[in-house]
N, C-alpha and C. Protein backbone atom coordinates (compact mmCIF):
# COMPACT_ATOMS: atom_id res chain seq x y z
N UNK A 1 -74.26 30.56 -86.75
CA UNK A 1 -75.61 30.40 -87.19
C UNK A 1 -76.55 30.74 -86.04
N UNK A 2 -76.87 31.82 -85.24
CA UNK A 2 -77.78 32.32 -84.95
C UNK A 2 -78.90 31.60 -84.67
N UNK A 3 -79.69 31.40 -83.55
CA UNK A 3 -80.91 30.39 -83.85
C UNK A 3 -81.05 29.22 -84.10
N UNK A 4 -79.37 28.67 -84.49
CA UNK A 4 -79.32 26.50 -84.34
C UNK A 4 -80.22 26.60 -83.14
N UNK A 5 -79.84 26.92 -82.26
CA UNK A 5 -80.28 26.24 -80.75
C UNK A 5 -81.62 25.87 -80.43
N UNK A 6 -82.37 26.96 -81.47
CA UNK A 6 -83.73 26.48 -80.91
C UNK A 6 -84.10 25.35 -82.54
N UNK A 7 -83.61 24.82 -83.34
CA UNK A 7 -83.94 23.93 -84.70
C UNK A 7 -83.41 22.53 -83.76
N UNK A 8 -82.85 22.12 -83.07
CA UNK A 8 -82.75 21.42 -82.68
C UNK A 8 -83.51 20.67 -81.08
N UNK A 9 -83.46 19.58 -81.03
CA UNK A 9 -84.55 19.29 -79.17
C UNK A 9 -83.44 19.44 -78.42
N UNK A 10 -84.43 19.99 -77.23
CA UNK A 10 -83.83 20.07 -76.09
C UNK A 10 -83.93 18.80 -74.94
N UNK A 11 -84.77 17.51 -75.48
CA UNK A 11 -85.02 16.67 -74.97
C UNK A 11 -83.54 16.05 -74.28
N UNK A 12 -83.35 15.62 -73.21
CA UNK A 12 -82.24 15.02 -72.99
C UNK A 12 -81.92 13.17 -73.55
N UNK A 13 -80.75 13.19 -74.07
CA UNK A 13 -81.11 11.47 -74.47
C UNK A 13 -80.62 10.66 -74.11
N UNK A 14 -81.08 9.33 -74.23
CA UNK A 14 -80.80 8.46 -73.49
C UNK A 14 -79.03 7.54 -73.56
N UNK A 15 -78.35 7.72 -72.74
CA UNK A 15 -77.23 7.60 -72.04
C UNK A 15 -76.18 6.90 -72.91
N UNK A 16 -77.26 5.87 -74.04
CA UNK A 16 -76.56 4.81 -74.99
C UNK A 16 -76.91 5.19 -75.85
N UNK A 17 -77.34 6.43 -76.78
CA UNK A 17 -77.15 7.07 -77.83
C UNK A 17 -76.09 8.25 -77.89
N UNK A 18 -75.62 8.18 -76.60
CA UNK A 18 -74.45 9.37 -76.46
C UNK A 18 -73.15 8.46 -76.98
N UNK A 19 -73.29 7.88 -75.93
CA UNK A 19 -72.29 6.12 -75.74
C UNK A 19 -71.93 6.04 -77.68
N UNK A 20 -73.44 6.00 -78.21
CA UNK A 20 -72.91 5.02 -79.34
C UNK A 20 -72.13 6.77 -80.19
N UNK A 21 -72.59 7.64 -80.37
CA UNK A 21 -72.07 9.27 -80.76
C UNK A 21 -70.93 8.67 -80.58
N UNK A 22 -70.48 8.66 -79.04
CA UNK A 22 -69.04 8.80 -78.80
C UNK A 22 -67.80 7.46 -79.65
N UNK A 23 -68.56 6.70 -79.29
CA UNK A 23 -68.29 4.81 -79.76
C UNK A 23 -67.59 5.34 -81.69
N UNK A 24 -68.70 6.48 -82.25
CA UNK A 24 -69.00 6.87 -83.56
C UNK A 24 -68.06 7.29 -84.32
N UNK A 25 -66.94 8.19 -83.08
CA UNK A 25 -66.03 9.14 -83.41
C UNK A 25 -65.95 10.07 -82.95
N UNK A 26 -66.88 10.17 -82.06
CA UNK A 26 -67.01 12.00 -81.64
C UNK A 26 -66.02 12.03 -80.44
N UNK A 27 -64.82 12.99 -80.92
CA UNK A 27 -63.93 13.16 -79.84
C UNK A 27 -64.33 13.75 -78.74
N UNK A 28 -65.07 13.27 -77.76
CA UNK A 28 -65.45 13.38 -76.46
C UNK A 28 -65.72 11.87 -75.95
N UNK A 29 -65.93 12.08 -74.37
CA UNK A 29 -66.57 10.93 -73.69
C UNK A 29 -67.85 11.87 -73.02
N UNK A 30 -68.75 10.74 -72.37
CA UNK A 30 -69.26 11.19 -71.60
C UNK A 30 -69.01 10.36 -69.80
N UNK A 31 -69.26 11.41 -69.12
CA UNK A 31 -69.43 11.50 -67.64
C UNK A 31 -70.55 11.83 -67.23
N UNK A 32 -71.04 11.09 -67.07
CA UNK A 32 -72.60 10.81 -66.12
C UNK A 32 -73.15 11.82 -67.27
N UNK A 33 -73.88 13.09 -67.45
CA UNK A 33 -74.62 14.02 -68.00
C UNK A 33 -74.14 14.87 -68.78
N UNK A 34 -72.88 14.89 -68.54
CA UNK A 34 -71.81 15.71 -69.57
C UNK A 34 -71.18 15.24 -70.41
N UNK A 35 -70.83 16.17 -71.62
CA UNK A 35 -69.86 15.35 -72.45
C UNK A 35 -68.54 16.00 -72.01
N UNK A 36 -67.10 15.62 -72.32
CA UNK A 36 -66.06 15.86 -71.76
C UNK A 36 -64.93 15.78 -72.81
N UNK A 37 -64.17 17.01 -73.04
CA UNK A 37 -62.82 16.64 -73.86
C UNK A 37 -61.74 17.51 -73.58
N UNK A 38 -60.97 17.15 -73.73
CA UNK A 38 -59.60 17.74 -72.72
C UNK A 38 -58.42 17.73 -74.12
N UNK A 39 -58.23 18.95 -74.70
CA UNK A 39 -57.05 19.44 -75.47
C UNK A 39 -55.93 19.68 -75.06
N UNK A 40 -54.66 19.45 -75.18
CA UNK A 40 -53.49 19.56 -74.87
C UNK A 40 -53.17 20.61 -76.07
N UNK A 41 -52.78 21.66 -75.61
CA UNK A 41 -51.95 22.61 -76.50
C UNK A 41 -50.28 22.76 -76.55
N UNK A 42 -49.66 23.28 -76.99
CA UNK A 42 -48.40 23.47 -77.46
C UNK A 42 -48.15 24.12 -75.77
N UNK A 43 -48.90 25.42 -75.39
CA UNK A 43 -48.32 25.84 -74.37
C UNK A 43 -49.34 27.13 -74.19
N UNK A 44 -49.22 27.83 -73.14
CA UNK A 44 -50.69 28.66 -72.51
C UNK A 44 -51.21 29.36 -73.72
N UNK A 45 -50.62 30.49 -74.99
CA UNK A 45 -51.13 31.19 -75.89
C UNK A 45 -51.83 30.10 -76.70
N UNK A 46 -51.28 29.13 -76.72
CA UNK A 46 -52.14 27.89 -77.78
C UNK A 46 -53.21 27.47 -77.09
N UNK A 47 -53.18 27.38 -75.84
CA UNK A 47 -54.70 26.86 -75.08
C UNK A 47 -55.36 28.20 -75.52
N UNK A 48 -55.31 29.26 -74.99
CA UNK A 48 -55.79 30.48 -75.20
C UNK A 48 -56.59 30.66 -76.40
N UNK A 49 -55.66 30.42 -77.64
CA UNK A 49 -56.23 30.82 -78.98
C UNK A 49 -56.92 29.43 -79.19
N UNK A 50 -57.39 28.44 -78.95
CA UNK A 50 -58.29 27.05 -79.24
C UNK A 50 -59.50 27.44 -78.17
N UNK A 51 -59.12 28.22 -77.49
CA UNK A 51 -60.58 28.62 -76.56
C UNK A 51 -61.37 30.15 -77.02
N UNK A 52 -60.50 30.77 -77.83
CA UNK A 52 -61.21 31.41 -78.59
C UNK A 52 -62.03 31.22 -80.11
N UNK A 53 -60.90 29.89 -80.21
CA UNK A 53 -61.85 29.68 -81.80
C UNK A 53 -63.74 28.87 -81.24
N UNK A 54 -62.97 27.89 -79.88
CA UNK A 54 -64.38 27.22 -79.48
C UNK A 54 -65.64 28.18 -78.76
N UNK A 55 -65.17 29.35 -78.65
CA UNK A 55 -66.05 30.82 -78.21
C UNK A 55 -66.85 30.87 -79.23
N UNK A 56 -65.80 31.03 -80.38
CA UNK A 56 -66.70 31.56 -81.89
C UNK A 56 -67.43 30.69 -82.25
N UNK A 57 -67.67 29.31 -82.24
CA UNK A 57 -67.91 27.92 -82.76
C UNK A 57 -69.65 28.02 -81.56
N UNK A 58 -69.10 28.40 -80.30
CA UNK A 58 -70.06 28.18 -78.82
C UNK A 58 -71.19 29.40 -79.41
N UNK A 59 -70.92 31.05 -79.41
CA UNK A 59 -71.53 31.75 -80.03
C UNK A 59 -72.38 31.87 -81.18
N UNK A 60 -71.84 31.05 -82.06
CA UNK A 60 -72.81 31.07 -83.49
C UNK A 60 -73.76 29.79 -83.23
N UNK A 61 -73.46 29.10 -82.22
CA UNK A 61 -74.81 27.92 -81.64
C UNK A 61 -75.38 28.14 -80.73
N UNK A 62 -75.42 29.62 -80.04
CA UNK A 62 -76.02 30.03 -79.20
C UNK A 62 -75.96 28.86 -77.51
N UNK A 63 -74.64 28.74 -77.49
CA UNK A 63 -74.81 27.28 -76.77
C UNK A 63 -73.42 27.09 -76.45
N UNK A 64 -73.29 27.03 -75.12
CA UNK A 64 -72.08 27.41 -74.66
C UNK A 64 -71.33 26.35 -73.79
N UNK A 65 -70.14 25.87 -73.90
CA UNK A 65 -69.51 24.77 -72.96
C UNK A 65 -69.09 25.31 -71.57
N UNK A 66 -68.89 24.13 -70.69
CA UNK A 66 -67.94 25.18 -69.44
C UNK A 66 -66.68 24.86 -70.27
N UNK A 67 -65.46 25.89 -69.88
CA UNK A 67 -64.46 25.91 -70.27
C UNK A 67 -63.41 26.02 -68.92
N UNK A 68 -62.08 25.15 -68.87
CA UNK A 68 -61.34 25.30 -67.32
C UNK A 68 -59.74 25.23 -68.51
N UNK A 69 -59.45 26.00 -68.29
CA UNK A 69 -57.75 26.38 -68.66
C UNK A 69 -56.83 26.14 -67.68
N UNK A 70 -55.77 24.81 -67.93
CA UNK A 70 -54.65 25.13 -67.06
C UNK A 70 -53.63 24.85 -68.19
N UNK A 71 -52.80 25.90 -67.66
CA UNK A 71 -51.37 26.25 -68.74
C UNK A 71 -51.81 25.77 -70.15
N UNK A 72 -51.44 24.50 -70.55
CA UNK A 72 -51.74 23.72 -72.22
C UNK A 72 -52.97 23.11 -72.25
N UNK A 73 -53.60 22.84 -71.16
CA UNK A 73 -54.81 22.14 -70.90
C UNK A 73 -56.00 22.62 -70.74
N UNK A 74 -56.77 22.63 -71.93
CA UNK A 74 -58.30 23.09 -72.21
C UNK A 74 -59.24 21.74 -71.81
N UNK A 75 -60.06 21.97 -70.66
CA UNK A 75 -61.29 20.65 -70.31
C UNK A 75 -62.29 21.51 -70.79
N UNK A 76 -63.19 20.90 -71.98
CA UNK A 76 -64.71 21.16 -72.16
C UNK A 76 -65.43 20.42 -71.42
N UNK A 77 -66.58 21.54 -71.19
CA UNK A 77 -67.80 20.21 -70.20
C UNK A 77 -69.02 21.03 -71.22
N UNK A 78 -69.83 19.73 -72.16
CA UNK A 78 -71.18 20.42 -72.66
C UNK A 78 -71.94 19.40 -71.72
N UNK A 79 -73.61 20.00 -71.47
CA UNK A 79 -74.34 20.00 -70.58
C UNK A 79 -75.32 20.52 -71.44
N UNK A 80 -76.65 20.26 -71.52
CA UNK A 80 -77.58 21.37 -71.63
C UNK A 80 -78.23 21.52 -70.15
N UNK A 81 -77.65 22.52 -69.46
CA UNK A 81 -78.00 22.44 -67.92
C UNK A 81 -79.78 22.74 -68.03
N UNK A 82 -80.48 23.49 -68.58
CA UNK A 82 -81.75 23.43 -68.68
C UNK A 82 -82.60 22.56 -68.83
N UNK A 83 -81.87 21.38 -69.18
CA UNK A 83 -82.97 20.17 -69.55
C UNK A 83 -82.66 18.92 -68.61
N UNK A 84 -81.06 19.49 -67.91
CA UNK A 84 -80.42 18.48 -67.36
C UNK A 84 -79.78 17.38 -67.78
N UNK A 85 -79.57 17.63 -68.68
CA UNK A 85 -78.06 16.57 -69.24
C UNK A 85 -77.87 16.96 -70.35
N UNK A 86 -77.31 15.61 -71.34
CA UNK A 86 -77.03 15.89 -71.96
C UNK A 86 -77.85 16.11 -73.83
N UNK A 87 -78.10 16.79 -74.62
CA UNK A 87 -79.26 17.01 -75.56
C UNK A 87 -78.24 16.82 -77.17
N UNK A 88 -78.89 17.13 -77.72
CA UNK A 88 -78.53 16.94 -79.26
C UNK A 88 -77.81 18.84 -79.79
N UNK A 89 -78.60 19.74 -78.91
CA UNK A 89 -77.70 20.63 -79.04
C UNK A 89 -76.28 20.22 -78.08
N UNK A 90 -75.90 19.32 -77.79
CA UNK A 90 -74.38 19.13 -77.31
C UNK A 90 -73.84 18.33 -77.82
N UNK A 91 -74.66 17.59 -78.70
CA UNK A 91 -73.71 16.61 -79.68
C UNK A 91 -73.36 17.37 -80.96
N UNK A 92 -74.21 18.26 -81.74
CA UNK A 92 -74.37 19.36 -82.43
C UNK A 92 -72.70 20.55 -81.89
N UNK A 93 -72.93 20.92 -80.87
CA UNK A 93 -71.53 21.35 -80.77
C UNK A 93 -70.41 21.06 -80.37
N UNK A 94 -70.56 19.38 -80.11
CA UNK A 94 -69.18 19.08 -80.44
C UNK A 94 -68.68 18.57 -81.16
N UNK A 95 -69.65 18.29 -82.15
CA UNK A 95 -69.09 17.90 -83.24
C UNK A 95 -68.48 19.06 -84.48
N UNK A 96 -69.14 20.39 -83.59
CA UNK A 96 -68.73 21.48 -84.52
C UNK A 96 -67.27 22.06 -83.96
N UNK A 97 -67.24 22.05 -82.55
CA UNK A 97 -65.97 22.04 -82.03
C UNK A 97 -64.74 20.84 -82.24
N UNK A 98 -65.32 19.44 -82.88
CA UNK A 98 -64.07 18.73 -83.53
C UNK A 98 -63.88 19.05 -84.67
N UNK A 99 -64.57 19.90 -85.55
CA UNK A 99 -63.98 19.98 -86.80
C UNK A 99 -63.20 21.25 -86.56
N UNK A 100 -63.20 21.76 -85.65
CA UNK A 100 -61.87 23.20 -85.16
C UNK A 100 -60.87 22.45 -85.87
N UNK A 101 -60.46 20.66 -86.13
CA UNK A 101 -59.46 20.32 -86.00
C UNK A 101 -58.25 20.33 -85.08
N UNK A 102 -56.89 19.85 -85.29
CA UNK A 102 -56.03 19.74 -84.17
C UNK A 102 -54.82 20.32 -84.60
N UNK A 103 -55.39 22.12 -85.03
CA UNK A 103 -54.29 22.60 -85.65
C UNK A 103 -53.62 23.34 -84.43
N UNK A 104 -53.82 23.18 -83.13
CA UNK A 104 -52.38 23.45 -82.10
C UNK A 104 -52.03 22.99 -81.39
């Protein structure tokens, strides 16, 4: 979807509305300003192909995670580094990146 990024604020929010997101269900935590989630894959082509579906997922929200690959192990870090922490476009994509589901 092209253009989510700007329908949503860029306001950063406050620390215990992330808390309660996360508290909510949202498979992440947060760390100080970031949100954080760490996938275990089957083995490196399975990390590989879950970091391409979260490309496609990052791209159509115009809004992008850091991504760190080791062997089975995918760490997301969302940030809205422009506003300095963390915003509603990062709860917005990770909640679009948990419905990838936990098909590897």
């Amino acid at each position: 979807m092209p253009g989510a990024a700007s329908v949503l604020t860029m306001d950063v929010l406050d620390p215990a509305r992330v808390d309660d997101a996360v508290a909510g269900g949202l498979g992440w935590e947060r760390q100080g300003s970031e949100l954080v989630k760490v996938h275990m894959g089957r083995d490196f082509a399975d990390a590989l192909s879950y970091v391409n579906e979260v490309g496609a997922v990052a791209e159509q929200a115009a809004h992008h995670p850091d991504i760190m690959i080791q062997w089975n192990t995918v760490t997301l870090r969302l940030s809205t580094h422009s506003a300095g922490g963390i915003t509603n476009l990062d709860l917005d994509l990770a909640r679009r990146i948990d419905a990838l589901g936990a098909g590897h």
